[in-house]
PDB file of N, CA and C in Angstrom:
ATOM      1  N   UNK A   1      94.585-183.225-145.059  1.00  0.00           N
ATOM      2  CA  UNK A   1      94.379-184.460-145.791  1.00  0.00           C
ATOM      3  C   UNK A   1      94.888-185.607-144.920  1.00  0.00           C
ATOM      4  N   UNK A   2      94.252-186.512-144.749  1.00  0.00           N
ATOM      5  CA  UNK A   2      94.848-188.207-144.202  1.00  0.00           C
ATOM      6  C   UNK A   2      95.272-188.876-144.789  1.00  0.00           C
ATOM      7  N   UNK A   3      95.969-189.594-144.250  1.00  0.00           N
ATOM      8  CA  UNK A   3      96.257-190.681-145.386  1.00  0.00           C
ATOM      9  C   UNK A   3      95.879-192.232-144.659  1.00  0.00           C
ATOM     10  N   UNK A   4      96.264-193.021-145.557  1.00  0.00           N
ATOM     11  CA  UNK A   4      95.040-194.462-145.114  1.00  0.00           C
ATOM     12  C   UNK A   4      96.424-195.667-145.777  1.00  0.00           C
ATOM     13  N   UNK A   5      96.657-196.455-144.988  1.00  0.00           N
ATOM     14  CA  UNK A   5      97.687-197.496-145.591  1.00  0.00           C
ATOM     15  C   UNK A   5      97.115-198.522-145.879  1.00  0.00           C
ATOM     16  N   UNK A   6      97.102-199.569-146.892  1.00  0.00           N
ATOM     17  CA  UNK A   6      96.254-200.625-147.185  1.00  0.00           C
ATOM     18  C   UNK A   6      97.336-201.667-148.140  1.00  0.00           C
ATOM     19  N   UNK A   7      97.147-202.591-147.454  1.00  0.00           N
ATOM     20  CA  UNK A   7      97.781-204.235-147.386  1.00  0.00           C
ATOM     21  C   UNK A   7      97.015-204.628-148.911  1.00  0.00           C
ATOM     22  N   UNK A   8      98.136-205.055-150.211  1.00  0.00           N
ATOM     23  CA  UNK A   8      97.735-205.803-150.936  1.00  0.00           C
ATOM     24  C   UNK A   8      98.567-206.752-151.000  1.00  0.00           C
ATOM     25  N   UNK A   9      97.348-207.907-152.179  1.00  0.00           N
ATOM     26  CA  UNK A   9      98.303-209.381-152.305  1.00  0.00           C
ATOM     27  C   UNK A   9      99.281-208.649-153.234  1.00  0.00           C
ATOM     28  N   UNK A  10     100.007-209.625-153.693  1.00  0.00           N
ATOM     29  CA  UNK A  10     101.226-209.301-154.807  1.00  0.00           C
ATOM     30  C   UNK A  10     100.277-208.875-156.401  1.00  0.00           C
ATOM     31  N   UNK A  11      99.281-209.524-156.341  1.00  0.00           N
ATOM     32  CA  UNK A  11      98.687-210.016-158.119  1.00  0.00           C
ATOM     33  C   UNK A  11      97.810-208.297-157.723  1.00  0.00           C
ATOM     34  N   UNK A  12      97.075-208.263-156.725  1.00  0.00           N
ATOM     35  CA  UNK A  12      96.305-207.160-156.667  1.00  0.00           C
ATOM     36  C   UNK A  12      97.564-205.814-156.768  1.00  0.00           C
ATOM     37  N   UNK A  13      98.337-205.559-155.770  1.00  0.00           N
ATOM     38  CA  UNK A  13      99.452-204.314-156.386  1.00  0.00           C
ATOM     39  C   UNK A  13     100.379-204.321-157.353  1.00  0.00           C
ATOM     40  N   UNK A  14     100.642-205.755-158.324  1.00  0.00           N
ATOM     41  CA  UNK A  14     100.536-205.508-159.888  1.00  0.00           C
ATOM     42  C   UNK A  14      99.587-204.696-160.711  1.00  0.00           C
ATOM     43  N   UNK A  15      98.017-205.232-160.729  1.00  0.00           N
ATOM     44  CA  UNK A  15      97.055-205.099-160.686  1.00  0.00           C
ATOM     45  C   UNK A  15      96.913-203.690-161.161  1.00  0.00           C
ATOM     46  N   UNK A  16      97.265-203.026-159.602  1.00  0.00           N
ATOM     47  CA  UNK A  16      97.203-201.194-159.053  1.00  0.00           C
ATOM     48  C   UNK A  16      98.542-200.300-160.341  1.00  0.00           C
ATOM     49  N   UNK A  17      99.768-201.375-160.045  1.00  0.00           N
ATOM     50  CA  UNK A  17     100.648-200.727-160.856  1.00  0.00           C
ATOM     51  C   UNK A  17     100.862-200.807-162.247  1.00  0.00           C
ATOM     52  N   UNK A  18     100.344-201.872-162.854  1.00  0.00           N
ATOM     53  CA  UNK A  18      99.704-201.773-164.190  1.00  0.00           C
ATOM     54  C   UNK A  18      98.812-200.838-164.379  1.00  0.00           C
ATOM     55  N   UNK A  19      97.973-200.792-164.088  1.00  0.00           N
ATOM     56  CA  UNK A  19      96.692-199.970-164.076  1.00  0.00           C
ATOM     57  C   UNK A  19      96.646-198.275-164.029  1.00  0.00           C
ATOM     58  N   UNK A  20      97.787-197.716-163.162  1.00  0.00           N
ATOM     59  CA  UNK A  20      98.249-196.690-162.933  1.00  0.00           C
ATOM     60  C   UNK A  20      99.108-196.515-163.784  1.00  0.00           C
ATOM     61  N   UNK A  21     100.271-196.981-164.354  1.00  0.00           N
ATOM     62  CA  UNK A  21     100.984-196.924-165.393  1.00  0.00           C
ATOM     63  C   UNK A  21     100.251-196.435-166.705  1.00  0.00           C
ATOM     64  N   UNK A  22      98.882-197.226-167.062  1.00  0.00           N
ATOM     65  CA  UNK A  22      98.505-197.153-168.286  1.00  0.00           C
ATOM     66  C   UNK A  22      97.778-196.088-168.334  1.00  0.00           C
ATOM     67  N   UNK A  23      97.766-195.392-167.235  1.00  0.00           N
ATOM     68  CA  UNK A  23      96.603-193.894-166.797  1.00  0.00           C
ATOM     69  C   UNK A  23      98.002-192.870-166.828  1.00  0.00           C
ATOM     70  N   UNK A  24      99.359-193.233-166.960  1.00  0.00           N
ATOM     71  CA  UNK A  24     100.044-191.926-166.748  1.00  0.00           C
ATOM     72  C   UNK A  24      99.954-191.678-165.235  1.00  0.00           C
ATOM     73  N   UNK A  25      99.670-192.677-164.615  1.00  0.00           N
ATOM     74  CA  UNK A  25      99.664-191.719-163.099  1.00  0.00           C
ATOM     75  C   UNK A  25      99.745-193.009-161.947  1.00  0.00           C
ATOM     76  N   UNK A  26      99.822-192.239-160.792  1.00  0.00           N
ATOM     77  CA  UNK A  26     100.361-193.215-159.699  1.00  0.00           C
ATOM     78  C   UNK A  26      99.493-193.705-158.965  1.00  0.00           C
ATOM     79  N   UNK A  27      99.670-195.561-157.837  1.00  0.00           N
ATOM     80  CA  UNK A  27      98.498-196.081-157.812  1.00  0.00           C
ATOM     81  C   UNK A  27      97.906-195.250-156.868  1.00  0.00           C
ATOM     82  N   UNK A  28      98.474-194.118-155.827  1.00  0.00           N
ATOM     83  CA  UNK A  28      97.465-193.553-155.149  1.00  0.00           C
ATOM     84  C   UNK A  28      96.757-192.536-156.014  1.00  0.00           C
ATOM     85  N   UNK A  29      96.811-191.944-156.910  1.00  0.00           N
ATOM     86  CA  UNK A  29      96.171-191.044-157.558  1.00  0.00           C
ATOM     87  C   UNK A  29      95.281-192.264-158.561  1.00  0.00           C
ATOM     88  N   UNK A  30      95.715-193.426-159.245  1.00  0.00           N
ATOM     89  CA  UNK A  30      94.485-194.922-159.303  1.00  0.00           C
ATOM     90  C   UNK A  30      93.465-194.854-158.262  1.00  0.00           C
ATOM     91  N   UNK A  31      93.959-195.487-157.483  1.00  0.00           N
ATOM     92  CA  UNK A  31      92.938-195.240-156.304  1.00  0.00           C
ATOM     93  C   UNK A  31      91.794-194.483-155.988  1.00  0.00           C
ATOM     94  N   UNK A  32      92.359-193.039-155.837  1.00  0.00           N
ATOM     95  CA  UNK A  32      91.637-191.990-155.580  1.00  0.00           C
ATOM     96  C   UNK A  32      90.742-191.817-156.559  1.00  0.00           C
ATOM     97  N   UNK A  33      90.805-192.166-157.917  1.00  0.00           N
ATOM     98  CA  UNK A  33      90.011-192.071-158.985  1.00  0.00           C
ATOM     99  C   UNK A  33      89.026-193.375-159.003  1.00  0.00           C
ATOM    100  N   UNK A  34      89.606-194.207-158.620  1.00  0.00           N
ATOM    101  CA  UNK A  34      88.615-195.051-158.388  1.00  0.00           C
ATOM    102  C   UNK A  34      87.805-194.917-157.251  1.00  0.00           C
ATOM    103  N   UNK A  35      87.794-194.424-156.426  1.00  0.00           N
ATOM    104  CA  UNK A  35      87.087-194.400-154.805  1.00  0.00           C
ATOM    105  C   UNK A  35      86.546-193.077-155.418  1.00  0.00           C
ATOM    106  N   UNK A  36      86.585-192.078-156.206  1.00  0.00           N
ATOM    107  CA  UNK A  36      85.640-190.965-156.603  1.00  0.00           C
ATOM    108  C   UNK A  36      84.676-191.372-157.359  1.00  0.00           C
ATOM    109  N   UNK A  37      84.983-192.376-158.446  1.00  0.00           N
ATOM    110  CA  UNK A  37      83.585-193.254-158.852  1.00  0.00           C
ATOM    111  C   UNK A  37      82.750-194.137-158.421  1.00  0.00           C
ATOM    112  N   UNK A  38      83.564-194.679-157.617  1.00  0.00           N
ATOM    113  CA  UNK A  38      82.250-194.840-156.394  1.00  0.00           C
ATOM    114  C   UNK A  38      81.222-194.281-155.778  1.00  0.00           C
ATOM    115  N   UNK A  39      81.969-193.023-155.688  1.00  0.00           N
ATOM    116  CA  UNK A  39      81.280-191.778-154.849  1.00  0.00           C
ATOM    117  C   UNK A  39      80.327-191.551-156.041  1.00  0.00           C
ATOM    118  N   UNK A  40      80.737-191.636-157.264  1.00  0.00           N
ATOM    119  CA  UNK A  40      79.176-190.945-158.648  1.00  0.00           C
ATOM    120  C   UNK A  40      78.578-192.150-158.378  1.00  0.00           C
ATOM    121  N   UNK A  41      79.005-193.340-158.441  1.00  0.00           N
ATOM    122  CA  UNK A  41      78.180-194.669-158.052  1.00  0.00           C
ATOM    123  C   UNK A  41      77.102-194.388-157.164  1.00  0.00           C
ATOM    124  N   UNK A  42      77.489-193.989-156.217  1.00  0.00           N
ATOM    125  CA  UNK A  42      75.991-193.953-154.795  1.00  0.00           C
ATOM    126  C   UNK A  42      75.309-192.898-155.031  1.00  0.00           C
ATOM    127  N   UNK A  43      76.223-191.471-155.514  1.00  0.00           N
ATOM    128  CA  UNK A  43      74.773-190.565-155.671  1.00  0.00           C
ATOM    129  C   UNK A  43      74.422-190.691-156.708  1.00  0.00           C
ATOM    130  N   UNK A  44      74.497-191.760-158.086  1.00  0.00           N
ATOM    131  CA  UNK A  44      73.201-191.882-159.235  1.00  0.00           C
ATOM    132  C   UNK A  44      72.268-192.596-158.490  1.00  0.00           C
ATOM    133  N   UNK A  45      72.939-193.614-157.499  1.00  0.00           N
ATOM    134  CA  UNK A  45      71.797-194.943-157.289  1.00  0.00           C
ATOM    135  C   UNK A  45      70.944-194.101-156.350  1.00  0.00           C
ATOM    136  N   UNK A  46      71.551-193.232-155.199  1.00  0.00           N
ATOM    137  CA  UNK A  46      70.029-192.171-154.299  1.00  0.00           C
ATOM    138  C   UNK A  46      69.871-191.927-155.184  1.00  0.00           C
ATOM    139  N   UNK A  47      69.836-190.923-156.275  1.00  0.00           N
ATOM    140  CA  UNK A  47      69.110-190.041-157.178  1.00  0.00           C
ATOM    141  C   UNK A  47      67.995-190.925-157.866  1.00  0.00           C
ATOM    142  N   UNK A  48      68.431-192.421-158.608  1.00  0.00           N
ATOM    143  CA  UNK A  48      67.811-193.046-159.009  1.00  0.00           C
ATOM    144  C   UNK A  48      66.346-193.072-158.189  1.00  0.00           C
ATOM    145  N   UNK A  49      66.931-194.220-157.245  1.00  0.00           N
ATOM    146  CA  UNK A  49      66.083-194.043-156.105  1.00  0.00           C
ATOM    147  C   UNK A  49      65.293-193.519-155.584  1.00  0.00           C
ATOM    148  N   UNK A  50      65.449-192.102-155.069  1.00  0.00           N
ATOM    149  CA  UNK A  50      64.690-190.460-154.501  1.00  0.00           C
ATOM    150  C   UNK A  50      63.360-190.454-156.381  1.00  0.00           C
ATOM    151  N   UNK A  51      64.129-190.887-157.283  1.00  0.00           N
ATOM    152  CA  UNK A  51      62.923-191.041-158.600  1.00  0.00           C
ATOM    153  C   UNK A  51      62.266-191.680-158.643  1.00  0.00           C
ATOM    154  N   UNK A  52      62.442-192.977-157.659  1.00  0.00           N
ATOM    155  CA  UNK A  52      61.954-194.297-158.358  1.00  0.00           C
ATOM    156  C   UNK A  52      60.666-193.998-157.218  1.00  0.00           C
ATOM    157  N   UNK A  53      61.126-193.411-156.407  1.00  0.00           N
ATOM    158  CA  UNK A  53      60.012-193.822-154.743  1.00  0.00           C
ATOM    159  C   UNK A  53      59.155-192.133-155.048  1.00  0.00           C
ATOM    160  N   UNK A  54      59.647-190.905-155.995  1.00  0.00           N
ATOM    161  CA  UNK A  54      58.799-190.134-156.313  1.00  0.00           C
ATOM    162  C   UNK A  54      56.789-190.303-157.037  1.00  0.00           C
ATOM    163  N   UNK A  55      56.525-189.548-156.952  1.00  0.00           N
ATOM    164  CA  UNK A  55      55.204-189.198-157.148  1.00  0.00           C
ATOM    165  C   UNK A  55      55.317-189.261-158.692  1.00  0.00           C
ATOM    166  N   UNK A  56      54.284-190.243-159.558  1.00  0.00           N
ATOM    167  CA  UNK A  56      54.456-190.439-161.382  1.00  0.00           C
ATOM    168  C   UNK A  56      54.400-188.176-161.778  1.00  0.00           C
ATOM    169  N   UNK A  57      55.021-188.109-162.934  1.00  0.00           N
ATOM    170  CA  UNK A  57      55.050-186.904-163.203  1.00  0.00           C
ATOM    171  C   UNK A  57      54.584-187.233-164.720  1.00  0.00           C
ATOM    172  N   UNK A  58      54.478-185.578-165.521  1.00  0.00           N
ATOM    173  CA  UNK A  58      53.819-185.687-167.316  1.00  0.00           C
ATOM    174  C   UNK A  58      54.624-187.194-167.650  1.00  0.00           C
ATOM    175  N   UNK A  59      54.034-187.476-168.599  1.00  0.00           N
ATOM    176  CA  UNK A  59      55.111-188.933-169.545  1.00  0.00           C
ATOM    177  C   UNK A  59      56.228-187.946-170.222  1.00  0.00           C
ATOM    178  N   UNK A  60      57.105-188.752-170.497  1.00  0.00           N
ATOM    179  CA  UNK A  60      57.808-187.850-171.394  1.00  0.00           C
ATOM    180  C   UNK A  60      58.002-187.794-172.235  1.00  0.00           C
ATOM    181  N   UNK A  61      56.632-188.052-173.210  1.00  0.00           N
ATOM    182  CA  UNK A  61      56.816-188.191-174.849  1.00  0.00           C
ATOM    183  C   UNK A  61      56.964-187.141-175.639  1.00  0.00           C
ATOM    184  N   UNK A  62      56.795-187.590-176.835  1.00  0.00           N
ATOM    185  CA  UNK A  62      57.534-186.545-177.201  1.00  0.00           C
ATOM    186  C   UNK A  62      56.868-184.990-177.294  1.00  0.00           C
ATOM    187  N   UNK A  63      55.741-184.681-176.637  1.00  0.00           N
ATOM    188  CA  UNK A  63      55.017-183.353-176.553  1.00  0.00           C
ATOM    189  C   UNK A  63      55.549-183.122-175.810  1.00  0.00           C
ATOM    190  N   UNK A  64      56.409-183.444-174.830  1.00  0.00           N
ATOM    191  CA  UNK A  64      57.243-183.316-173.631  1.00  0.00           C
ATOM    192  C   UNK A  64      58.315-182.574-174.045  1.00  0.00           C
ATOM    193  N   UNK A  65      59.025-183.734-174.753  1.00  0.00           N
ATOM    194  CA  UNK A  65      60.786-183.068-175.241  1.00  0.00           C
ATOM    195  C   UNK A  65      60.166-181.261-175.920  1.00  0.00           C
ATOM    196  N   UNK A  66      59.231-181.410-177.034  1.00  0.00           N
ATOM    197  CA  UNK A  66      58.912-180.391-177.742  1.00  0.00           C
ATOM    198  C   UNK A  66      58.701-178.964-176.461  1.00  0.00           C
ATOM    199  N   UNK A  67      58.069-179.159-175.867  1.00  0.00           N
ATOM    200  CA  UNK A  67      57.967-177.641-174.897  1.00  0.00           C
ATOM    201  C   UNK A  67      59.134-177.447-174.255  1.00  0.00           C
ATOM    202  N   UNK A  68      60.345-179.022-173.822  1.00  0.00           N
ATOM    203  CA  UNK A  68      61.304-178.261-173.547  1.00  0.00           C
ATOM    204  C   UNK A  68      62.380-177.932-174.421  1.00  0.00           C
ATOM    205  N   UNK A  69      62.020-178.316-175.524  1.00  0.00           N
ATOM    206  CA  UNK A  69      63.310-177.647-176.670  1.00  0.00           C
ATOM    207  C   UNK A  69      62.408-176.125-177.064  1.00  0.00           C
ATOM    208  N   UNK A  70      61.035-175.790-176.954  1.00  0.00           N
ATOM    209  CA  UNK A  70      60.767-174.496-177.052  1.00  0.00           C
ATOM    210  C   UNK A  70      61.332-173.497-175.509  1.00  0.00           C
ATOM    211  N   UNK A  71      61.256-173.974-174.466  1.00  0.00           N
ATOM    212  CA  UNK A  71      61.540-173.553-173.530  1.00  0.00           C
ATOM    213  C   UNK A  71      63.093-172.657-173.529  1.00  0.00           C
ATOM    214  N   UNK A  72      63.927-173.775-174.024  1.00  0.00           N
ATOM    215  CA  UNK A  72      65.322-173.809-174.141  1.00  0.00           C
ATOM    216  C   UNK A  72      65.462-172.844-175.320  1.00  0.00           C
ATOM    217  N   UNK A  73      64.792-172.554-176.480  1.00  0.00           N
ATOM    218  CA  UNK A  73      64.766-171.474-177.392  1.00  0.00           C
ATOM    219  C   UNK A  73      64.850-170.598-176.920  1.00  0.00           C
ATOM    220  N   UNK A  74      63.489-170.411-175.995  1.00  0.00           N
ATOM    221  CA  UNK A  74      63.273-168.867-175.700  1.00  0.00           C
ATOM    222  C   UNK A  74      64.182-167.897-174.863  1.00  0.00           C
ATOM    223  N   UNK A  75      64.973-168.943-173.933  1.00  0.00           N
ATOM    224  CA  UNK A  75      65.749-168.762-173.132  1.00  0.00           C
ATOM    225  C   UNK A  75      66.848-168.816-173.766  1.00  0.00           C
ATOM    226  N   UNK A  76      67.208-168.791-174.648  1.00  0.00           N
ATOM    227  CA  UNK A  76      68.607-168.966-175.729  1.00  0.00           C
ATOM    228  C   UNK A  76      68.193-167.637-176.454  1.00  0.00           C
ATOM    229  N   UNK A  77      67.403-167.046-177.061  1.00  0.00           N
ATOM    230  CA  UNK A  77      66.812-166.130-177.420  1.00  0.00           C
ATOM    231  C   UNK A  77      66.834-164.589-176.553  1.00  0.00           C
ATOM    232  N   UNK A  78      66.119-165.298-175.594  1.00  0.00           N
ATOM    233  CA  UNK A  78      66.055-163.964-174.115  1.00  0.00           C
ATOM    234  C   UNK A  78      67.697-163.466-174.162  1.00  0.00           C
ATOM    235  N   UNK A  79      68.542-164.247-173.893  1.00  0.00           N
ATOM    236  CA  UNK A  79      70.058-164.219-173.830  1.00  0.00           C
ATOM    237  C   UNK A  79      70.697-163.381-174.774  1.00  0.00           C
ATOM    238  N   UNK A  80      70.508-163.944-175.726  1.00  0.00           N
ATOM    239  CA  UNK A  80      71.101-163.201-177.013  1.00  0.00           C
ATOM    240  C   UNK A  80      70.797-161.635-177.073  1.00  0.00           C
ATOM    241  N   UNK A  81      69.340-161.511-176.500  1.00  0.00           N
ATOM    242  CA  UNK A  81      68.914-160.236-176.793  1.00  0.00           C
ATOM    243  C   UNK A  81      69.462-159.308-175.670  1.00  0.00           C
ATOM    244  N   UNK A  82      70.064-159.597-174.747  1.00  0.00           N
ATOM    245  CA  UNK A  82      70.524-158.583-173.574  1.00  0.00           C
ATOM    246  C   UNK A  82      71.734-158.326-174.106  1.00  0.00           C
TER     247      UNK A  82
END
């Protein structure tokens, strides 16, 4: 593991130590939780993305949802029976 040192103003490492306080936990473990949602931040926006620039697929009305809540039966079903 590395570690990384980083310069705050006074109002910003209040900020960190408020913030961490009210989580039960410390500002590097703040931090780290915040810099991991970042990380879900960028891979929804590719994922978004990799969808948005995809090929149109079925609509997803509701004859849609219906085959996959039968889908999800059968396979809830199959299960049970082994």
């Amino acid at each position: 593991m590395n570690t990384l040192n980083i310069t705050l103003t006074d109002t910003l490492h209040t900020f960190v130590q408020h913030q961490a306080s009210q989580r039960g936990c410390g500002s590097s473990e703040y931090l780290l939780e915040l810099i991991g949602r970042e990380q879900e931040r960028e891979r929804l926006r590719a994922l978004l993305l990799e969808g948005a620039a995809s090929s149109p697929a079925a609509p997803a009305d509701a004859a849609y949802f219906e085959r996959l809540r039968a889908q999800v039966h059968r396979h809830t079903a199959a299960g049970v029976q082994e």
